[in-house]
Protein backbone atom coordinates (compact mmCIF):
# COMPACT_ATOMS: atom_id res chain seq x y z
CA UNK A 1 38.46 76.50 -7.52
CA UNK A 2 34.65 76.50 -5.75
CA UNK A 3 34.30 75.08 -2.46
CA UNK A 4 33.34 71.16 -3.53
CA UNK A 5 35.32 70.14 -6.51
CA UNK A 6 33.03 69.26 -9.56
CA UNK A 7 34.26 65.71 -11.06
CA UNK A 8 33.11 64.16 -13.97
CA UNK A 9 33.66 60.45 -13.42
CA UNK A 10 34.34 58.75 -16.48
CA UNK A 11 33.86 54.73 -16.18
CA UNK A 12 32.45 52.08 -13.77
CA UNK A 13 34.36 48.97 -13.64
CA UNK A 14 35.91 47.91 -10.51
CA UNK A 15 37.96 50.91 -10.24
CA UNK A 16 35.71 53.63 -11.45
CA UNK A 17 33.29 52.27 -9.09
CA UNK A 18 35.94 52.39 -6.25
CA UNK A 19 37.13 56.14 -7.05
CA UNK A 20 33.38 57.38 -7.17
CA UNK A 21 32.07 55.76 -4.06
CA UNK A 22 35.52 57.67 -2.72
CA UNK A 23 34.40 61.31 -4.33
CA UNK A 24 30.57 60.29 -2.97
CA UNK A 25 32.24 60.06 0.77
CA UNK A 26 34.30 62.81 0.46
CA UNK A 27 32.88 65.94 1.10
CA UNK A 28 35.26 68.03 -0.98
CA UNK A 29 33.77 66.59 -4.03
CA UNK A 30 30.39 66.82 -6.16
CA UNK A 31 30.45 64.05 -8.69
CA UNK A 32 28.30 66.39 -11.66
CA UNK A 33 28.30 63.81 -14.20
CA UNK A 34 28.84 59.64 -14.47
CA UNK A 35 30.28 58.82 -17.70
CA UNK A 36 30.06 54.80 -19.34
CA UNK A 37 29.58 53.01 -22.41
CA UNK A 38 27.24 50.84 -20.72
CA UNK A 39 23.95 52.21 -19.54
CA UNK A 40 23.58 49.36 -17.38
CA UNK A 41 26.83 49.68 -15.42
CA UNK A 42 26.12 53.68 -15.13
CA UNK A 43 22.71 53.33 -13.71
CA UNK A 44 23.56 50.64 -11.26
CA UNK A 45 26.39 52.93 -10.31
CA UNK A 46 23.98 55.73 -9.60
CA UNK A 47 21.65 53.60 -7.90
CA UNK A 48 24.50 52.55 -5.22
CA UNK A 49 25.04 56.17 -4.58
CA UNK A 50 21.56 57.52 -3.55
CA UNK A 51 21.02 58.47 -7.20
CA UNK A 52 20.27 61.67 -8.98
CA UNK A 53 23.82 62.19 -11.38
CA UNK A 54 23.52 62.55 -14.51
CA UNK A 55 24.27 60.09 -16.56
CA UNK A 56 26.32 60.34 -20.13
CA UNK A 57 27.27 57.57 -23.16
CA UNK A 58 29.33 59.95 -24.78
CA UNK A 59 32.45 61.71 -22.63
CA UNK A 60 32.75 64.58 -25.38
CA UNK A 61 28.86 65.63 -25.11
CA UNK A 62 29.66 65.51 -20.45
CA UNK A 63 32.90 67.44 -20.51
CA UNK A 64 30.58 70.22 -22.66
CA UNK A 65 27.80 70.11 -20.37
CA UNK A 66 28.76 69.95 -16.80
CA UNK A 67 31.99 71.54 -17.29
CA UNK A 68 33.77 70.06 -14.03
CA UNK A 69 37.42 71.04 -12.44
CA UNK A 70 38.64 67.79 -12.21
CA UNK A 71 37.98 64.66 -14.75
CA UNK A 72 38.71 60.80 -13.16
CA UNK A 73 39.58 58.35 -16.04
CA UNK A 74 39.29 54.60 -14.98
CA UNK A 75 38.22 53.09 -18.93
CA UNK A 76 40.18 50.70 -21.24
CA UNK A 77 43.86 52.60 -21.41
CA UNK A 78 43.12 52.97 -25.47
CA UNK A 79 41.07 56.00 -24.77
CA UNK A 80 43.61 57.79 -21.58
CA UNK A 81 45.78 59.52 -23.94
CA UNK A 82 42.81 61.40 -25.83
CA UNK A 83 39.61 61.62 -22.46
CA UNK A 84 43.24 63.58 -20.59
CA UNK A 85 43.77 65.67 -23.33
CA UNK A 86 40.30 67.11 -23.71
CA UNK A 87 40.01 67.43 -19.88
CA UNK A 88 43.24 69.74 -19.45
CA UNK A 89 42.39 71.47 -22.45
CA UNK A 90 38.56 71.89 -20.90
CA UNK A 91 40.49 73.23 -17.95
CA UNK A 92 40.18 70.06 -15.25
CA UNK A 93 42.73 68.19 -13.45
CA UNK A 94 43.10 64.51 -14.42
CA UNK A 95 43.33 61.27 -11.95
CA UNK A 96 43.77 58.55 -14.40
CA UNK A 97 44.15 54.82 -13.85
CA UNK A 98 46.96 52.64 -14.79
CA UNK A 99 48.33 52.45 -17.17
CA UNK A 100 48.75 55.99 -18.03
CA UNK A 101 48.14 55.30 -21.74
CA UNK A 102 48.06 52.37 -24.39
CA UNK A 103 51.49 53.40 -25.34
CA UNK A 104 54.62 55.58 -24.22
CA UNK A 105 53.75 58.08 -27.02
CA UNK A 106 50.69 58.54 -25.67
CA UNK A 107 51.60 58.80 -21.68
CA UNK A 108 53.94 61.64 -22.94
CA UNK A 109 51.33 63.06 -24.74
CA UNK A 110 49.64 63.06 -21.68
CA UNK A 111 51.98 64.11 -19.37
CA UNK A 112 53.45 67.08 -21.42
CA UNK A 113 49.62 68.51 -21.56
CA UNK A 114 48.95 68.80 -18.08
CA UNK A 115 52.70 70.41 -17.71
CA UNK A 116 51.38 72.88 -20.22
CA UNK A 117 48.39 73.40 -18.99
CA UNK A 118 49.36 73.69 -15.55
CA UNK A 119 46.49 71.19 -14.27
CA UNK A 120 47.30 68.51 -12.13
CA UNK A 121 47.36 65.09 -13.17
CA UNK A 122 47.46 62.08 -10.97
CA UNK A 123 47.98 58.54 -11.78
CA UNK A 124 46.20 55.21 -10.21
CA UNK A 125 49.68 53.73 -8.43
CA UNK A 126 47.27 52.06 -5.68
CA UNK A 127 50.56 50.77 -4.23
CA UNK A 128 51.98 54.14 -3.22
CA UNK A 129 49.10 54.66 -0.42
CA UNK A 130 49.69 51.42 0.89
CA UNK A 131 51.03 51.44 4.55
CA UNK A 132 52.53 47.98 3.89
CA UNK A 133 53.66 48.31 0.76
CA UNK A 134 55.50 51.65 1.52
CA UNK A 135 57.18 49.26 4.44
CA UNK A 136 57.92 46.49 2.46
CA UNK A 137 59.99 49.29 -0.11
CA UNK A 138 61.61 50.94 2.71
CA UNK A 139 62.80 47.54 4.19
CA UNK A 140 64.24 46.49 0.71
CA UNK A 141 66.28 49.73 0.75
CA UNK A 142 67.92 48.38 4.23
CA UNK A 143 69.57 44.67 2.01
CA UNK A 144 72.19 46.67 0.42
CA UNK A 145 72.97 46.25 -3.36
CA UNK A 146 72.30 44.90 -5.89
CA UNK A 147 68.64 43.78 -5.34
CA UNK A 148 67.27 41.00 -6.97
CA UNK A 149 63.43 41.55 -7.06
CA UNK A 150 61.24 38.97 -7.83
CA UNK A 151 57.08 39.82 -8.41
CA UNK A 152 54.09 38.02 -9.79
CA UNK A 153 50.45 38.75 -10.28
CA UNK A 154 48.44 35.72 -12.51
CA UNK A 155 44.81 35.49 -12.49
CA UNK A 156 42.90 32.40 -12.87
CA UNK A 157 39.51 34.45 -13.83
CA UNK A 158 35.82 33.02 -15.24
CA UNK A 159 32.56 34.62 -15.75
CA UNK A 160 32.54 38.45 -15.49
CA UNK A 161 36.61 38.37 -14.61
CA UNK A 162 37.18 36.73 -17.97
CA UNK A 163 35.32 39.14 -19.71
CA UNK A 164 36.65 42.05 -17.94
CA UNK A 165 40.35 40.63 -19.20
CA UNK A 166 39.16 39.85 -22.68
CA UNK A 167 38.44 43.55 -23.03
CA UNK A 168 41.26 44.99 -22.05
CA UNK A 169 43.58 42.18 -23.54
CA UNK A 170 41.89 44.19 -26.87
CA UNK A 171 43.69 46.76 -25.60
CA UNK A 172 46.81 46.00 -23.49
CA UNK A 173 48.77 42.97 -22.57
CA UNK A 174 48.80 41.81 -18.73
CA UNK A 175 52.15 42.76 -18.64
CA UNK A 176 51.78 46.13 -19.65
CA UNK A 177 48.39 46.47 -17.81
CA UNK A 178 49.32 45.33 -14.39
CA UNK A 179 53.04 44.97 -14.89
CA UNK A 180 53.48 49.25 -14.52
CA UNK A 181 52.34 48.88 -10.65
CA UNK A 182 55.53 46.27 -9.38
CA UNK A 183 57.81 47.82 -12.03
CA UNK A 184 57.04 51.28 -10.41
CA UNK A 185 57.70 49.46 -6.78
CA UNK A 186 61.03 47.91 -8.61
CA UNK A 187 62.66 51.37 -9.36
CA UNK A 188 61.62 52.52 -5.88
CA UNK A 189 63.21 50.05 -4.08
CA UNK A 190 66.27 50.52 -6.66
CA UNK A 191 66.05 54.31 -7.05
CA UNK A 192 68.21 53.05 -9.74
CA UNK A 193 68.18 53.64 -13.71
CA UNK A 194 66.62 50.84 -15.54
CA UNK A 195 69.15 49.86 -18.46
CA UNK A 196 67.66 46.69 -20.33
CA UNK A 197 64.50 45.37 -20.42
CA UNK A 198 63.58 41.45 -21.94
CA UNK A 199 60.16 40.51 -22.61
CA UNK A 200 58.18 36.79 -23.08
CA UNK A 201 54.94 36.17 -23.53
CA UNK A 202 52.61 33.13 -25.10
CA UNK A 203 48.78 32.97 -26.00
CA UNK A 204 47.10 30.35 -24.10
CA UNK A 205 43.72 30.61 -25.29
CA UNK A 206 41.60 30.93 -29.08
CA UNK A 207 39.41 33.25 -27.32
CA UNK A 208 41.35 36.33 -27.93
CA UNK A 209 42.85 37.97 -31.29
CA UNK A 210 45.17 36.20 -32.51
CA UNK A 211 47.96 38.85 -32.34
CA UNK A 212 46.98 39.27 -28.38
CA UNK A 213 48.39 37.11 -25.40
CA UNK A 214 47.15 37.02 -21.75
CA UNK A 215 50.57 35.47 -20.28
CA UNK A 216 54.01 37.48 -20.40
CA UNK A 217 56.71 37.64 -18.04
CA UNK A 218 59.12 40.47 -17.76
CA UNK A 219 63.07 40.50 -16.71
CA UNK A 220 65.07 44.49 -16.01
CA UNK A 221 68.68 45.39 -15.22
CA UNK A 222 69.24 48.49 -13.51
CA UNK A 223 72.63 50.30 -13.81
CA UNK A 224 73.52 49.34 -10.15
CA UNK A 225 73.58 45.70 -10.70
CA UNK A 226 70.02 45.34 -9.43
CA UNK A 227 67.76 43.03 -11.28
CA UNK A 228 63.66 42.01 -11.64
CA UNK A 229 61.45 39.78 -12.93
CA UNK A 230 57.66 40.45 -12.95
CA UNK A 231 55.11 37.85 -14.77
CA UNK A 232 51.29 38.23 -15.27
CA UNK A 233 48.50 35.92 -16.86
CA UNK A 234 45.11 35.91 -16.96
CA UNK A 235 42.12 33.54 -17.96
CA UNK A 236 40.11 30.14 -16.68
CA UNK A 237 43.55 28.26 -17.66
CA UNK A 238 46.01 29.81 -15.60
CA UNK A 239 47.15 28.13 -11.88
CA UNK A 240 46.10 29.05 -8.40
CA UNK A 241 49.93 27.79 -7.49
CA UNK A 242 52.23 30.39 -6.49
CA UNK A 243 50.12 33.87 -8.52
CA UNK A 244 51.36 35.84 -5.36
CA UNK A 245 55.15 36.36 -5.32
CA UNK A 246 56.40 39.45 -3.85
CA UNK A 247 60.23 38.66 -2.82
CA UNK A 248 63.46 41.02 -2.96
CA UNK A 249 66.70 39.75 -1.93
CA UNK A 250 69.91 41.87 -1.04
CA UNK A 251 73.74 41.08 0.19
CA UNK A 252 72.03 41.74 3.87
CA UNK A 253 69.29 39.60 3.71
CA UNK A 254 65.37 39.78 2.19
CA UNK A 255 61.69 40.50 2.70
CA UNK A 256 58.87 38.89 1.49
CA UNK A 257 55.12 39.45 1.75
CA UNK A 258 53.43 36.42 3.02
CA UNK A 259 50.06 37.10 2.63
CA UNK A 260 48.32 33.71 3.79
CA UNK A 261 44.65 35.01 2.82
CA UNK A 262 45.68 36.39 -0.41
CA UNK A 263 47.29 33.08 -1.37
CA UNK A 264 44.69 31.05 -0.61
CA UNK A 265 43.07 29.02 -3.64
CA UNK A 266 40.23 30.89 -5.48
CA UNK A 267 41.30 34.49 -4.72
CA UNK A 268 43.73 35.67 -7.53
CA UNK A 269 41.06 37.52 -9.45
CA UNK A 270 39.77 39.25 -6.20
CA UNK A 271 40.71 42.74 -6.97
CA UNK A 272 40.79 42.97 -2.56
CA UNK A 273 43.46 40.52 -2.82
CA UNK A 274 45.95 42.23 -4.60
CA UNK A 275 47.24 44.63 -2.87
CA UNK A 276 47.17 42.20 0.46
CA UNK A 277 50.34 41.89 2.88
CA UNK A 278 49.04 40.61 5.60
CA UNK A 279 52.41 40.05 7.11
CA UNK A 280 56.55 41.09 6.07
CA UNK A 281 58.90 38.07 6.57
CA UNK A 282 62.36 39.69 7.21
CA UNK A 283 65.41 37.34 6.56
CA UNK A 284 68.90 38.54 7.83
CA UNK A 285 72.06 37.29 6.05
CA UNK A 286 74.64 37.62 8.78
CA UNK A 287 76.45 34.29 9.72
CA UNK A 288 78.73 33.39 12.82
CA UNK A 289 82.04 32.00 12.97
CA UNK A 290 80.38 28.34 12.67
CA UNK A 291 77.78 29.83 9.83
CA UNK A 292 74.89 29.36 11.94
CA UNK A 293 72.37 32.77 11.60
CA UNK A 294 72.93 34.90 13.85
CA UNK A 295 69.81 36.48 13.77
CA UNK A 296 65.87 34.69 13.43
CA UNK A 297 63.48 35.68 10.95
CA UNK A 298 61.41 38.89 11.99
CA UNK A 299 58.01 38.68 10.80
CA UNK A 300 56.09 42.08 10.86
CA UNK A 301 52.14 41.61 11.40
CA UNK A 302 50.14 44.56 9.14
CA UNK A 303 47.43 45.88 11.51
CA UNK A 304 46.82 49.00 8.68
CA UNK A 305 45.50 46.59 5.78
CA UNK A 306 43.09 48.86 4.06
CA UNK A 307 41.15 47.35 1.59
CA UNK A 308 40.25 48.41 -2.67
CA UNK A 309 37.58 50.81 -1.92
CA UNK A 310 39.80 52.14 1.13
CA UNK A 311 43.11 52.34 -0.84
CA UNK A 312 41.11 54.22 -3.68
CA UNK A 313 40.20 56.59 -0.96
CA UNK A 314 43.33 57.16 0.28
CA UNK A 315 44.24 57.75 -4.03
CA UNK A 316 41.16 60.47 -3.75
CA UNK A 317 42.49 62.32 -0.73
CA UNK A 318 46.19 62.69 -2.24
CA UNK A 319 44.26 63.93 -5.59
CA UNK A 320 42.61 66.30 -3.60
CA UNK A 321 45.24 67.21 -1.51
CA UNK A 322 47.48 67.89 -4.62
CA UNK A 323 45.10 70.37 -6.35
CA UNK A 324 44.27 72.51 -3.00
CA UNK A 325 47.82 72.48 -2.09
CA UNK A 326 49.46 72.76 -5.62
CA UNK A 327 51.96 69.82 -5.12
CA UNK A 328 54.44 69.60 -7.56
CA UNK A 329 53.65 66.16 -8.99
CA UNK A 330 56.92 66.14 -11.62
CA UNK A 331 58.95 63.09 -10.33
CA UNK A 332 55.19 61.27 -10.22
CA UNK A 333 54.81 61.95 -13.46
CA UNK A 334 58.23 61.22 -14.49
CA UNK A 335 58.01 57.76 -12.28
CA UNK A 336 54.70 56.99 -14.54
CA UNK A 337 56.44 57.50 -17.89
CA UNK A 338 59.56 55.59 -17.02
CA UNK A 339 57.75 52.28 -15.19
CA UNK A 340 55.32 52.68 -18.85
CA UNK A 341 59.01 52.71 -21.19
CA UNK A 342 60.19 49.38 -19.07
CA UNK A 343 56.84 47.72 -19.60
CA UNK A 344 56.49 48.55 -23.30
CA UNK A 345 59.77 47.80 -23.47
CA UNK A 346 58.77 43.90 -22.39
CA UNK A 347 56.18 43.35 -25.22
CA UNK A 348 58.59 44.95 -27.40
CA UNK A 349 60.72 42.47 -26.59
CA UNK A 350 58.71 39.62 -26.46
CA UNK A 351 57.48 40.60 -30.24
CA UNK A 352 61.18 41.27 -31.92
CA UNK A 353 62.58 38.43 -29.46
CA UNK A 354 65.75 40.59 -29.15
CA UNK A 355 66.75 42.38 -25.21
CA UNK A 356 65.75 45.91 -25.49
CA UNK A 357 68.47 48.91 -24.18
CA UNK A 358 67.17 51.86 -22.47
């Protein structure tokens, strides 16, 4: 591997953007190539960054030409399974956003190329490098068991938002799409084998295909009792009211994430705003001989509360740190593929209307 790590940078939305201002700071990197469908959204992406990339429409034609060691995949989750598979077999190592792929087949597609090709692949869990959200987890191991976690994420979007969920509602449900992220924190805070999954899901608007929805809501058992429920909607219809739940309650006790600013009307389809904590509310069970509490509520103020760009920075410098330090990335991997099966799982459910078993 040369001394700067040559990274093709496949897609601009709000994450590609993120991850290549990231590789721009770092000085490990040297983006070689900026790869969109949209020559508008890849020339205002060079502009931001002082210019001079160059600048692709077709992924195929950059992988040839600049030949890089490592490939970053933030497009629509139809293409993952086959942009991954020509970068391992082109000889890069693969950050990819979630979802890993449009479908479990092809996340083990995925995953079972870069364990054959012996290239390091990293996926977008934004949650993982979160100093709050790696708290909140740890607390929720302290309840005892069974946990009963309880997650939300709706969007009331418009404009740009609205398109930006149209397009990938083409391609994934919000369920799948965002639903990977808190099912991946779920099985964390569980360490626990999922064992059935039940899915729901409605179309609330005629602006999508008809066999498409942009609400669905999720429920999981786990083999030690422990249970979830994670819901996600998107579009101008859906309610300001109560998108941010993050709540798990044990035999001990709880945590929650109040996060005030977060909450706060008009800010559900700020990407900044969700991955906010702001502050951990912790709840003790314990009663005294009259049932009175023995203990008040501890609430934990977040002074580390890094925002997108900074989080995707923090994603870049664990990428990096994997390929110069070969980490062995197998239980990430395996963690991808098994918070993808519970997902698919939902809208499989939510289709047949029958509980899937895992």
């Amino acid at each position: 591997m040369s001394e700067k790590i040559r990274i093709l940078c496949v897609g601009a939305g709000n994450m590609g953007t993120s991850h290549a201002r990231a590789y721009h700071k770092l000085d490990e990197f040297e983006i070689v190539g900026i790869v969109t469908r949209s020559a508008e959204s890849r020339e205002k992406l060079n502009e931001e960054l002082g210019g001079g990339y160059a600048l692709f429409d077709d992924y195929a034609s950059a992988l040839a030409e600049t030949k890089p060691e490592a490939v970053s995949i933030s497009t629509y989750p139809d293409t993952h399974a086959s942009f991954a598979e020509a970068a391992f077999d082109a000889g890069a190592h693969v950050f990819i956003e979630k979802p890993l792929a449009e479908t479990v087949a092809g996340a083990e597609r995925i995953v079972a190329k870069a364990k054959a090709t012996g290239k390091k692949l990293v996926i977008g869990y934004i949650l993982r490098h979160h100093p709050s959200w790696i708290q909140f987890i740890e607390l929720a191991q302290t309840l005892g068991k069974p946990l009963v976690m309880r997650m939300n994420l709706n969007q009331q979007s418009s404009g740009a938002a609205w398109e930006t969920h149209r397009n990938l509602i083409s391609s994934i449900s919000p369920i799948v799409d965002c639903g990977v992220h808190y099912v991946d924190v779920m099985c964390q805070m569980t360490r626990s084998r999922p064992v059935r999954v039940s899915g729901l899901g409605a179309r609330l608007t005629n602006d999508i295909p008809e066999d498409k929805i942009n609400y669905g809501h999720l429920q999981v058992a786990f083999e030690d009792g422990s249970v979830g429920w994670y819901e996600a909607g998107w579009g101008p219809m859906m309610s300001e009211m109560a998108f941010f739940v993050k709540d798990v309650v044990g035999p001990k006790g709880c945590v929650t994430i109040e996060a005030k600013e977060a909450g706060s009307k008009g800010s559900s389809a700020d990407v900044d705003a969700h991955s906010k904590t702001e502050s951990l509310r912790v709840h003790h069970s314990a009663l005294d001989e009259n049932n009175e509490f023995v203990k008040q509520d501890e609430w934990i103020d977040m002074t580390d509360e890094p925002d997108h760009d900074e989080l995707c920075f923090r994603e870049q410098e664990y990428f990096l740190k994997a390929m110069r330090e070969d980490l062995d990335l197998s239980d990430h991997m395996e963690d991808a593929l098994n918070s993808m099966r519970i997902v698919a799982a939902a809208d499989e459910s939510y289709k047949t209307g029958k509980t899937v078993e895992l």
